[in-house]
Each structure stands twice: as structure tokens, then as C-alpha cells.
PDB file of N, CA and C in Angstrom:
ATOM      1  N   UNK A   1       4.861 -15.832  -7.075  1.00  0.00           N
ATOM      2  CA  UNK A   1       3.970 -15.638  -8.190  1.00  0.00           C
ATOM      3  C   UNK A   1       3.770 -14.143  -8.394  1.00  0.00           C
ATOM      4  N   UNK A   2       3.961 -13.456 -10.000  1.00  0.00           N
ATOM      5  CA  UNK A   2       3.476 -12.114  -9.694  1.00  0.00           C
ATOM      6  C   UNK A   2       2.259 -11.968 -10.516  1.00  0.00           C
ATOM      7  N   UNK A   3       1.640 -11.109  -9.914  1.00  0.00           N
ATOM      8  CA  UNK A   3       0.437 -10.570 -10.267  1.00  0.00           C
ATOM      9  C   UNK A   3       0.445  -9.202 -11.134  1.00  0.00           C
ATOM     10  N   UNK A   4      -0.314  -9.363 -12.906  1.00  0.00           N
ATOM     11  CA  UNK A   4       0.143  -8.091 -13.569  1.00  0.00           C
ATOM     12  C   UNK A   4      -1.604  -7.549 -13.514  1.00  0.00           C
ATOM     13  N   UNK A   5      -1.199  -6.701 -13.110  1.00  0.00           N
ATOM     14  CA  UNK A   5      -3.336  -5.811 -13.671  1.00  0.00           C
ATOM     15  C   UNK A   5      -3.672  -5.760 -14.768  1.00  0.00           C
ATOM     16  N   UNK A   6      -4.754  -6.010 -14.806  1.00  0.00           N
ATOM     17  CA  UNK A   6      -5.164  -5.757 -16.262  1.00  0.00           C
ATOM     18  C   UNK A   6      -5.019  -4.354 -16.962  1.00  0.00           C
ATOM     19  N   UNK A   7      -5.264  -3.506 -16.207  1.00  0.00           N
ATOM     20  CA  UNK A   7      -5.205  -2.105 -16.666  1.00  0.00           C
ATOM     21  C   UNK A   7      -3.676  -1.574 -16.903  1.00  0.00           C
ATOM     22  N   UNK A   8      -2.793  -2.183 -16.464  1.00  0.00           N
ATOM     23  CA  UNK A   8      -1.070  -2.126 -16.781  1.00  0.00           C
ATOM     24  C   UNK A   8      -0.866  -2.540 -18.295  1.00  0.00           C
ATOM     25  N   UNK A   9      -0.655  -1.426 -19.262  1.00  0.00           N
ATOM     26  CA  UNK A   9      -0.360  -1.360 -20.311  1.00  0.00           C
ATOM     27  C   UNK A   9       0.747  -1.208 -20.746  1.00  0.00           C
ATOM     28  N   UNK A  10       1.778  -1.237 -19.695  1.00  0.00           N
ATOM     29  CA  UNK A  10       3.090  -1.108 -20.474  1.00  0.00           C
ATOM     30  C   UNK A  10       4.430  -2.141 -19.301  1.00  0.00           C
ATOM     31  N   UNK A  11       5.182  -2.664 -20.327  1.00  0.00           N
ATOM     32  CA  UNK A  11       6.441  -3.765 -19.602  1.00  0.00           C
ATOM     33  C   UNK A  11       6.342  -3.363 -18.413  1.00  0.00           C
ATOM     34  N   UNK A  12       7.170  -4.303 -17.749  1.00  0.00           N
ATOM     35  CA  UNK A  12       7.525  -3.777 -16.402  1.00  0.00           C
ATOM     36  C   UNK A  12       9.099  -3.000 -16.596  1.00  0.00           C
ATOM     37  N   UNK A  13       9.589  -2.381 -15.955  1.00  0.00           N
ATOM     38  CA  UNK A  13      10.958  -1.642 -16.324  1.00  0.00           C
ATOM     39  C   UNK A  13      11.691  -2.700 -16.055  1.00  0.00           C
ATOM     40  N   UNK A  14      12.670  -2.586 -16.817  1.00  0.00           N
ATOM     41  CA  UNK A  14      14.169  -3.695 -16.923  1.00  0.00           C
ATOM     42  C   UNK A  14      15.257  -3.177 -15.995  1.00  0.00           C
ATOM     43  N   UNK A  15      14.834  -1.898 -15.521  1.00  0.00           N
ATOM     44  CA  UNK A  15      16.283  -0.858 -15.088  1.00  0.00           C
ATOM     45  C   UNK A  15      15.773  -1.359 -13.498  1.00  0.00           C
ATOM     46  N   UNK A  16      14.717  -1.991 -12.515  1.00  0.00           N
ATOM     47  CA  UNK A  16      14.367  -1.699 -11.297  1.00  0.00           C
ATOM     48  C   UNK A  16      13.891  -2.844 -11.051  1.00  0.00           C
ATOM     49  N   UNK A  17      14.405  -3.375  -9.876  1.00  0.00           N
ATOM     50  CA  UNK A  17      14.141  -4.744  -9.420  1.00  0.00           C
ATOM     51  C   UNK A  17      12.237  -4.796  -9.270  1.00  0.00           C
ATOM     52  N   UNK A  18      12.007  -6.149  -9.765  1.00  0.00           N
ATOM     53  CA  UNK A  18      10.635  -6.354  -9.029  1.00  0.00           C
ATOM     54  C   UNK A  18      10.248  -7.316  -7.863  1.00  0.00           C
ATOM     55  N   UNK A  19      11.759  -7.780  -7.676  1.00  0.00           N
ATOM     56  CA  UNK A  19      11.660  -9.138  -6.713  1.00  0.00           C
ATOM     57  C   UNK A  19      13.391  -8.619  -5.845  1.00  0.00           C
ATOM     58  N   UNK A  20      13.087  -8.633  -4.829  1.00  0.00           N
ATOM     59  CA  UNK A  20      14.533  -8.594  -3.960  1.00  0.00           C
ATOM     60  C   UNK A  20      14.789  -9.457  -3.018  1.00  0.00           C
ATOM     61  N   UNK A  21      15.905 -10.416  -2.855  1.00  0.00           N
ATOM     62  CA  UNK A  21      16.489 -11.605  -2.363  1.00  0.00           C
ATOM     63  C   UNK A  21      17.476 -10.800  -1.014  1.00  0.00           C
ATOM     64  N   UNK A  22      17.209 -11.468   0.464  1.00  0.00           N
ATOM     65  CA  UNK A  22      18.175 -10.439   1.133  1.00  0.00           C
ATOM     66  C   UNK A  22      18.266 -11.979   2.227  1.00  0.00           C
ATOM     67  N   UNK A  23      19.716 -12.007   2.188  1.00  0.00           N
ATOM     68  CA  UNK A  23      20.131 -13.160   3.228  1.00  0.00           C
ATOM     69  C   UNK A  23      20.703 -12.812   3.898  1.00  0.00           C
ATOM     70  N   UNK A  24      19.906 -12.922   5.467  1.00  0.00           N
ATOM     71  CA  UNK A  24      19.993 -12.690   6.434  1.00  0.00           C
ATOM     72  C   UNK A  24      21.135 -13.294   7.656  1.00  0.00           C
ATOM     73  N   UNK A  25      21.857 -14.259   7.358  1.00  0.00           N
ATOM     74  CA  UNK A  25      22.653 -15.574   7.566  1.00  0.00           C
ATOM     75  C   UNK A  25      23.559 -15.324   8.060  1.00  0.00           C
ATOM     76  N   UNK A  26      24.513 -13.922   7.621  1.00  0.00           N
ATOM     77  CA  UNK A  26      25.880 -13.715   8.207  1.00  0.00           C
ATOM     78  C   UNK A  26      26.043 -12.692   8.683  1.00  0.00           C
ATOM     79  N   UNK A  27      26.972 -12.107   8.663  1.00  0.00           N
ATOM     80  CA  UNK A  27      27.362 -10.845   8.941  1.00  0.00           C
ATOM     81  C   UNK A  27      26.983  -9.785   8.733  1.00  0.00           C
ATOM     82  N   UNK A  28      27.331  -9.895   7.174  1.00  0.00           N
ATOM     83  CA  UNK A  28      26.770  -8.598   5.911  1.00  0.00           C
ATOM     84  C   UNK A  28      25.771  -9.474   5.472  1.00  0.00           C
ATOM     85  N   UNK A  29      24.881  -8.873   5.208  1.00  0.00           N
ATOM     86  CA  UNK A  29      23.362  -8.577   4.430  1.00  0.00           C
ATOM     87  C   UNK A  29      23.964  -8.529   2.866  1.00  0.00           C
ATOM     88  N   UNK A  30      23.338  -9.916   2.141  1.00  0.00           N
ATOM     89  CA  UNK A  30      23.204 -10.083   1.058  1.00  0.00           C
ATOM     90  C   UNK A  30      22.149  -9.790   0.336  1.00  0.00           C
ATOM     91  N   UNK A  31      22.240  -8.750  -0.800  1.00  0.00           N
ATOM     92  CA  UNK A  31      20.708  -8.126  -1.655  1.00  0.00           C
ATOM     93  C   UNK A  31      20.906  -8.426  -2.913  1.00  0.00           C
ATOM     94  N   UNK A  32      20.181  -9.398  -3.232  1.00  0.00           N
ATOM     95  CA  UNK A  32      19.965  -9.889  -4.754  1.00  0.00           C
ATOM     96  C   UNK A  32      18.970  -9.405  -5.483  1.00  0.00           C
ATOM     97  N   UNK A  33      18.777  -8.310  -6.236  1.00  0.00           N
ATOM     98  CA  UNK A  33      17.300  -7.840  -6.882  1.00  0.00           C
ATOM     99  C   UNK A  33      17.405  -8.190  -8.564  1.00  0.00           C
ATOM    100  N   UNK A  34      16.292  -9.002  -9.175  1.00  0.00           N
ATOM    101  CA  UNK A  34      16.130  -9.078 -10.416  1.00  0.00           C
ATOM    102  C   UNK A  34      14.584  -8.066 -11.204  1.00  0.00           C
ATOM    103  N   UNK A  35      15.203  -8.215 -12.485  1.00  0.00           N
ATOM    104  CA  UNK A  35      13.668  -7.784 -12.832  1.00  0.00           C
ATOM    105  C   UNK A  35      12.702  -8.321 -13.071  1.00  0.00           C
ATOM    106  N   UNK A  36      12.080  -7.514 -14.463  1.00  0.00           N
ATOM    107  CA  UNK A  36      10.610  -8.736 -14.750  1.00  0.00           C
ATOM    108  C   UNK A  36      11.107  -9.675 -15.955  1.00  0.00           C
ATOM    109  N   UNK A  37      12.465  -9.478 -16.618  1.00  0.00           N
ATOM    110  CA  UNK A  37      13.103 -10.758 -17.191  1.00  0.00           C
ATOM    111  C   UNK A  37      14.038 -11.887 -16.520  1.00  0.00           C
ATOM    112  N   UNK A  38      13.850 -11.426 -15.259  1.00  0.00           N
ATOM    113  CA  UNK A  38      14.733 -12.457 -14.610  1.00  0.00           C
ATOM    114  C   UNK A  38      16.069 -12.062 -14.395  1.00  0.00           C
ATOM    115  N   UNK A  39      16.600 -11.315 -14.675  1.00  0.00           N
ATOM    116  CA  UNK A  39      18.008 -10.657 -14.928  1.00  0.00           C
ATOM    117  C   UNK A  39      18.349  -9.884 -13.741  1.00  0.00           C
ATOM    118  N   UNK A  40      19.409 -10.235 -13.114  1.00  0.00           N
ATOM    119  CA  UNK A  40      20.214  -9.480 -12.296  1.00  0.00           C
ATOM    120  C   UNK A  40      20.292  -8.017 -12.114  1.00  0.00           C
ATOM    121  N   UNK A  41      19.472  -7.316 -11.723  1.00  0.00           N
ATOM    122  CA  UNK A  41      19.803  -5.363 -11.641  1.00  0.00           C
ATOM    123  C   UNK A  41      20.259  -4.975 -10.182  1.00  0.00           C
ATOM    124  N   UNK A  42      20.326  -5.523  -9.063  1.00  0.00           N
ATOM    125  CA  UNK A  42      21.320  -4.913  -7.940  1.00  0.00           C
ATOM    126  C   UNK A  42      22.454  -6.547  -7.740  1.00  0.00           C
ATOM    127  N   UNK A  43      23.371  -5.894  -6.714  1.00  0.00           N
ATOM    128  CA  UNK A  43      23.750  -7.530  -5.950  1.00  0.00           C
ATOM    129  C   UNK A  43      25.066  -6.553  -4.878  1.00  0.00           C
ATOM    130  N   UNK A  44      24.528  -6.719  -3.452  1.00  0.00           N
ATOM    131  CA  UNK A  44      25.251  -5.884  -3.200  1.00  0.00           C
ATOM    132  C   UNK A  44      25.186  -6.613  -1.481  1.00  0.00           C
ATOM    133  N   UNK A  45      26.510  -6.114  -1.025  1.00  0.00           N
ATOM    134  CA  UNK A  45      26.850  -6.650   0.138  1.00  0.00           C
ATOM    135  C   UNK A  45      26.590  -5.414   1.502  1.00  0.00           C
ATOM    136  N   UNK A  46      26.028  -5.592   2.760  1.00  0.00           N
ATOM    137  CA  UNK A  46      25.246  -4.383   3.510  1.00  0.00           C
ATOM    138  C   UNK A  46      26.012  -4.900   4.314  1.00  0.00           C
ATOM    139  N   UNK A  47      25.926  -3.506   5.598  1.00  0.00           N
ATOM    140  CA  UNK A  47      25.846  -4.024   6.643  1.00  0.00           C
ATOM    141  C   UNK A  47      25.531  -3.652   7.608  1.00  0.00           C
ATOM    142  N   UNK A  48      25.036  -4.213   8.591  1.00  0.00           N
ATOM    143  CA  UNK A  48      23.416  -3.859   9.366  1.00  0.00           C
ATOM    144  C   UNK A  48      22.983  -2.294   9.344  1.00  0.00           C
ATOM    145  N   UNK A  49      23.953  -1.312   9.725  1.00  0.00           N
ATOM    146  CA  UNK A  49      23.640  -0.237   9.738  1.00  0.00           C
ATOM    147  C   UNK A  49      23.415   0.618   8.503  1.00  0.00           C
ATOM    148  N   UNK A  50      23.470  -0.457   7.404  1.00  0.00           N
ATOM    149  CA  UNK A  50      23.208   0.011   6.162  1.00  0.00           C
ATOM    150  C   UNK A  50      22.152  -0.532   5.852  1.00  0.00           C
ATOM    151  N   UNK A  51      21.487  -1.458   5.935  1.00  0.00           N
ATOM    152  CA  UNK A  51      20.222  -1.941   5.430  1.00  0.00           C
ATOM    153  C   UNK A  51      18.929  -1.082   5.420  1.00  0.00           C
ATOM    154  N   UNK A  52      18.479  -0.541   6.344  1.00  0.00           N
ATOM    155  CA  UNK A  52      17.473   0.450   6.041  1.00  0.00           C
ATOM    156  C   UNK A  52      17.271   2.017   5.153  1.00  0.00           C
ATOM    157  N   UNK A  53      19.063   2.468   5.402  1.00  0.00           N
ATOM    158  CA  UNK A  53      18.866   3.076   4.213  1.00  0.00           C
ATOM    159  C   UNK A  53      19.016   2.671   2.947  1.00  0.00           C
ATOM    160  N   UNK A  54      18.937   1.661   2.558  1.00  0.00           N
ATOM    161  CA  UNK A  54      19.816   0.950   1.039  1.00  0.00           C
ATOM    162  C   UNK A  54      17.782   1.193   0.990  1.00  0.00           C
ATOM    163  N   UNK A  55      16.983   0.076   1.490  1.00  0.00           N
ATOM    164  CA  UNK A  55      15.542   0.546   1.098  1.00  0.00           C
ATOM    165  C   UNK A  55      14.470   1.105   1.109  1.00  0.00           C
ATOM    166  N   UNK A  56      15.521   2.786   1.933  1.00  0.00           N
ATOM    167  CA  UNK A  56      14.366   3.620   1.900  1.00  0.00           C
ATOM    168  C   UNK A  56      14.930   4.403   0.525  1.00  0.00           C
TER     169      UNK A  56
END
């Protein structure tokens, strides 16, 4: 569920995920990020020693 403030007067950006999907399951680290239309903006394959810098 997301939560918008009341005092937030403008879209959310289309260019920057607001929700990120990361499956943990295999090998490589799967990162699925959409925005606030639902739309696909990353999708990218990691691997372990890449994961912390991909979200700093």
C-alpha cells in the first residue's frame, strides 16, 4: 500500500522506482523496480558482490 502526504503537491517521478522487487532465490540477485504508474524503470541481474553498491 503506498502512502501519499497531503502536503505532496506534485506526481511522483516516472524516471525513479518507488517500489523495488529483489529475488533472493539464486545465484544472481534479481532487481525489479517500477514507478508510481506501475511501469517498469530498472530490471537488472546482480551479483552478490554487487548488490550493495547497486543501492547505495
Amino acid at each position: 500500500m503506498m502512502r501519499v502526504s497531503s502536503t505532496h503537491q506534485q506526481e511522483p517521478s516516472t524516471e525513479h522506482p518507488i517500489r523495488i522487487g529483489l529475488d533472493t532465490s539464486k545465484r544472481l540477485f534479481q532487481v525489479h523496480g517500477v514507478d508510481a504508474r506501475e511501469r517498469v524503470v530498472r530490471r537488472r541481474q546482480l551479483k552478490r558482490d554487487q548488490l550493495l553498491g547497486f543501492f547505495a
